[in-house]
Protein backbone atom coordinates (compact mmCIF):
# COMPACT_ATOMS: atom_id res chain seq x y z
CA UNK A 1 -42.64 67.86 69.27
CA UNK A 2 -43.82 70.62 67.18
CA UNK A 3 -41.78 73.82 65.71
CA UNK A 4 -42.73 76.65 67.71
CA UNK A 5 -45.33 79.44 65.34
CA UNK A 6 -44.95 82.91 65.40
CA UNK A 7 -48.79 82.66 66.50
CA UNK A 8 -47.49 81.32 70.23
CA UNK A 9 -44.69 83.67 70.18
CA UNK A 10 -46.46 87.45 69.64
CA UNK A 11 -49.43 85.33 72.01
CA UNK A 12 -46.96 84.64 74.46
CA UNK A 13 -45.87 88.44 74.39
CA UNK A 14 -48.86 89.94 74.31
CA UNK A 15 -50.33 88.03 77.26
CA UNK A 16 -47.36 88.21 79.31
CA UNK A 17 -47.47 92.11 78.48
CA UNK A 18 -50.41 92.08 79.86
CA UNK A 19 -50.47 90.66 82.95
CA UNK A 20 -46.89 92.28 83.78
CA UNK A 21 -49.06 95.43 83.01
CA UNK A 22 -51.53 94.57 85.84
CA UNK A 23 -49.01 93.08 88.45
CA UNK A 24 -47.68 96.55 87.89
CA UNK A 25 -50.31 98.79 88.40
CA UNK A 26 -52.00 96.73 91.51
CA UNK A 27 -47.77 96.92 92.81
CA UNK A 28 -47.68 100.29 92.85
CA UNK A 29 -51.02 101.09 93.92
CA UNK A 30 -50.38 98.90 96.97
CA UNK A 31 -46.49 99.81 97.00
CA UNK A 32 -44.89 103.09 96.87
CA UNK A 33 -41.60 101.68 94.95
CA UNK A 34 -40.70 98.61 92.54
CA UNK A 35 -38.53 96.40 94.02
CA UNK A 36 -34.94 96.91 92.32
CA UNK A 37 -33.38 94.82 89.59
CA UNK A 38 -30.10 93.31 90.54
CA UNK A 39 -27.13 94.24 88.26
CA UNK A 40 -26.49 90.80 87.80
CA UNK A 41 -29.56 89.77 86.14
CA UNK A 42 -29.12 90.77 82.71
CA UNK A 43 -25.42 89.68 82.62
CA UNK A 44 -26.57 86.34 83.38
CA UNK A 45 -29.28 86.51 80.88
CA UNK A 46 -27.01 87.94 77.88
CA UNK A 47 -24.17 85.84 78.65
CA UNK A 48 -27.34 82.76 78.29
CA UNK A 49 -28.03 84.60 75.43
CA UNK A 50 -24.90 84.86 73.85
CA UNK A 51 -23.75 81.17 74.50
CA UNK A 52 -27.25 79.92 72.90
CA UNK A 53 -26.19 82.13 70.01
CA UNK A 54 -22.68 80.27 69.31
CA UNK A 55 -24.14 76.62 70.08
CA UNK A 56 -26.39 77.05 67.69
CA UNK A 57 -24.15 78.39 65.17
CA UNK A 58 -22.05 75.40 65.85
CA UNK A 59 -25.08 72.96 65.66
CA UNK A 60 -26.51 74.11 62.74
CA UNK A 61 -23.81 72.11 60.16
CA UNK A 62 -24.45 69.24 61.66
CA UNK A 63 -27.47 69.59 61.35
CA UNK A 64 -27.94 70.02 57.92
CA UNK A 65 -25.44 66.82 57.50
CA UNK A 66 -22.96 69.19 55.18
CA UNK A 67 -19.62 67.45 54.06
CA UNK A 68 -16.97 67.39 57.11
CA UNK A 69 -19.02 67.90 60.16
CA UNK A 70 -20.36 64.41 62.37
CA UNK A 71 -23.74 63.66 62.30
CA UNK A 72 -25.45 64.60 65.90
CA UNK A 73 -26.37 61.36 67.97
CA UNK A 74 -30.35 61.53 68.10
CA UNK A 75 -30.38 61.83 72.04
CA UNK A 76 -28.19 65.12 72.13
CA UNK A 77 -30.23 66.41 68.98
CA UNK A 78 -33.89 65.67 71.17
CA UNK A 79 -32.05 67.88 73.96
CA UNK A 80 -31.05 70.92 71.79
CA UNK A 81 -34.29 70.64 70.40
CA UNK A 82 -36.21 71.02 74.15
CA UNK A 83 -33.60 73.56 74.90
CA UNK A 84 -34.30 75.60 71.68
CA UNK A 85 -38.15 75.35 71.85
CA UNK A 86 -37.17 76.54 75.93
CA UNK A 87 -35.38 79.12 74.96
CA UNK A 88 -37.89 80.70 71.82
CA UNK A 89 -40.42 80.48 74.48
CA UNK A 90 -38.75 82.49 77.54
CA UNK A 91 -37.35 85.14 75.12
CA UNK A 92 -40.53 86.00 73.95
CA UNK A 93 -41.81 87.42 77.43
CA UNK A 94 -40.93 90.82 77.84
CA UNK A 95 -38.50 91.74 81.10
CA UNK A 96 -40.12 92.84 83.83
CA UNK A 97 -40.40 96.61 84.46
CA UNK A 98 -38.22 97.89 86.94
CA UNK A 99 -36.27 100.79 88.25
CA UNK A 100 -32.55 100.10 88.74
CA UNK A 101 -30.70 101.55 92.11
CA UNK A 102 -30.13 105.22 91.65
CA UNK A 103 -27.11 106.95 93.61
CA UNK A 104 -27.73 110.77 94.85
CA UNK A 105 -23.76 111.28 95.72
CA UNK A 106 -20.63 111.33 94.12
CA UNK A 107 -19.84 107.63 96.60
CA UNK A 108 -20.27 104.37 94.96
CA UNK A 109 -23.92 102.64 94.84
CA UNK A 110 -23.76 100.27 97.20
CA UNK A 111 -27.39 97.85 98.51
CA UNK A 112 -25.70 97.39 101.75
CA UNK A 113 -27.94 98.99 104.34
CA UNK A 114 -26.50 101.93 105.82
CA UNK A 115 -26.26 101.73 109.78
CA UNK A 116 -28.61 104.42 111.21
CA UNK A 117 -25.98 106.04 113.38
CA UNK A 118 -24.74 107.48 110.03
CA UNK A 119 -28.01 108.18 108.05
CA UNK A 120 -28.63 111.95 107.57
């Protein structure tokens, strides 16, 4: 395994751009809206986020062998490894463009369909 360059990372954004560029336009020349982004999408992907943060801050002593930490058994450190090269790689696409739900009244959003004997 091989450290990740920043070469494969701004190629990995830049294509990725790209082609979430084109899925866009040929969506909304086909569509007339984006589909909407669940509110629970980017609390799952910052709390992710957030606990690859502290692992790693707790990893990287042991790593570095300093006085008072264990040493990491070679199996666990080959798993942080794939899920740090994982992780480099995903966070360098950019999220995909989307419009979140919008609410026109002073009620609570809500995705629930609305039955049509009350629709205006």
């Amino acid at each position: 395994m091989k450290p990740t360059t920043w070469r494969l990372l701004l190629g990995t954004v830049a294509v990725s751009a790209a082609l979430g560029w084109a899925v866009f336009r040929v969506w909304e020349s086909t569509r007339s809206e984006l589909p909407n982004l669940p509110w629970s999408a980017p609390v799952v992907i910052g709390v992710f986020a957030v606990a690859v943060f502290f692992t790693a801050l707790r990893l990287r002593p042991r790593l570095q062998r300093r006085p008072g930490h264990k040493p990491l058994h070679p199996l666990v450190a080959a798993r942080y490894a794939a899920l740090a090269l994982a992780t480099s790689r995903t966070g360098a696409v950019p999220p995909p463009v989307s419009r979140w739900p919008t609410c026109r009244s002073a009620a609570p959003c809500s995705s629930a369909p609305v039955p049509r004997s009350t629709r205006a």
